[in-house]
Protein backbone atom coordinates (compact mmCIF):
# COMPACT_ATOMS: atom_id res chain seq x y z
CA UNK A 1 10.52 6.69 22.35
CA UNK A 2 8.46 8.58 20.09
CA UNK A 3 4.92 7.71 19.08
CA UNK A 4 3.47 8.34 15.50
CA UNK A 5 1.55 10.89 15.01
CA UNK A 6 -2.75 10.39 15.00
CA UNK A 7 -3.49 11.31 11.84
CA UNK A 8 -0.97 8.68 10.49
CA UNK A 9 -2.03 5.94 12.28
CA UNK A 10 -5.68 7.29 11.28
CA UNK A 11 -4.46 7.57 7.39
CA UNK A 12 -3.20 4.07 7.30
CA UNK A 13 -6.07 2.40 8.92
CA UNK A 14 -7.93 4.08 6.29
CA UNK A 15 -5.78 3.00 3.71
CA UNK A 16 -5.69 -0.53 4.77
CA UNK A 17 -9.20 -0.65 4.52
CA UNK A 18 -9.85 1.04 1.33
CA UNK A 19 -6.79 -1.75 -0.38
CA UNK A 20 -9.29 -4.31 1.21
CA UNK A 21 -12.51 -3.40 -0.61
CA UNK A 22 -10.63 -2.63 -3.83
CA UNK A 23 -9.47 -6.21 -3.84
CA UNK A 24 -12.57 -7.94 -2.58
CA UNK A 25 -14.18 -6.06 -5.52
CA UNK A 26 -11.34 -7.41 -8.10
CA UNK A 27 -12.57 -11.10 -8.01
CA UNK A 28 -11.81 -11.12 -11.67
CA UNK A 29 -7.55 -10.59 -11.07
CA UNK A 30 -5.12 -13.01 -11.21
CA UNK A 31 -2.40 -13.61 -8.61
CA UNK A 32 -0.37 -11.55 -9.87
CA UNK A 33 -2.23 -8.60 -10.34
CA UNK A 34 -3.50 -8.84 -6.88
CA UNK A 35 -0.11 -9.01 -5.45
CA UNK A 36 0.67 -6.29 -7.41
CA UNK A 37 -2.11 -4.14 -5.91
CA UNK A 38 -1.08 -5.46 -2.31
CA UNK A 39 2.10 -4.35 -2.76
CA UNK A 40 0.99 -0.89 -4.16
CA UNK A 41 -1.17 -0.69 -1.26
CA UNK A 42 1.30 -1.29 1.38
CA UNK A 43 3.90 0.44 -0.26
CA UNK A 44 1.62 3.90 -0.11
CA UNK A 45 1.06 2.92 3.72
CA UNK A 46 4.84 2.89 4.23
CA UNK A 47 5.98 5.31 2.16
CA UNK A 48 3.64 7.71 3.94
CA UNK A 49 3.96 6.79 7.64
CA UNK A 50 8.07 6.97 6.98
CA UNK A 51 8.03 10.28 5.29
CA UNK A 52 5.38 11.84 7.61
CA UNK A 53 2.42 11.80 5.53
CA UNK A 54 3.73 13.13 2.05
CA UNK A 55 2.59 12.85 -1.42
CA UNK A 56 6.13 11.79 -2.68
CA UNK A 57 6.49 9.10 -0.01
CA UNK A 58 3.20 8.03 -0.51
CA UNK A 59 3.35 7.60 -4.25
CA UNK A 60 7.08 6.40 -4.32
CA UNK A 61 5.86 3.71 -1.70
CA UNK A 62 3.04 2.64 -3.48
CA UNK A 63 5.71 2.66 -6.88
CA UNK A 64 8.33 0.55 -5.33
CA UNK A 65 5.74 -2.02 -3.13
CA UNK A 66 3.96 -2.62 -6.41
CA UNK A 67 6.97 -3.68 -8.49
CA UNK A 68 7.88 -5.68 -5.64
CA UNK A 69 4.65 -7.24 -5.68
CA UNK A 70 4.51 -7.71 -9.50
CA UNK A 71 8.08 -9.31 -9.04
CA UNK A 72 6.45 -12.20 -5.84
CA UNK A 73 4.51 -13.91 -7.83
CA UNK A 74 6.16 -14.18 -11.68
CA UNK A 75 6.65 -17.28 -12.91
């Protein structure tokens, strides 16, 4: 089986943790627009570890996981 690479286990730990202090530092959100960043965050962590660390899969992650977020919680 193969293992991920280092660096992209290293570039979404660091991603988790930089979508944690940007939403401990937006108290001031609503629901919505913290799912919304969630999903965005996520998104860019997929996106990149599928598509081996690049920009396109990265961004197009972070695109798709926060419309997908938006979408959770409408009412």
């Amino acid at each position: 089986m193969h293992t991920s690479h280092p660096l992209i286990r290293i570039f979404g730990t660091a991603m988790l943790a930089m979508a944690s202090l940007a939403l401990a530092a937006c108290s001031g959100m609503t629901q919505q627009e913290k799912s919304t960043a969630i999903g965005a965050g996520v998104g860019a962590i997929g996106g990149a570890i599928l598509t081996g660390g690049s920009t396109a899969g990265t961004l197009g992650g972070a695109a798709v996981g926060g419309v997908i977020g938006h979408e959770v919680d409408k009412k």
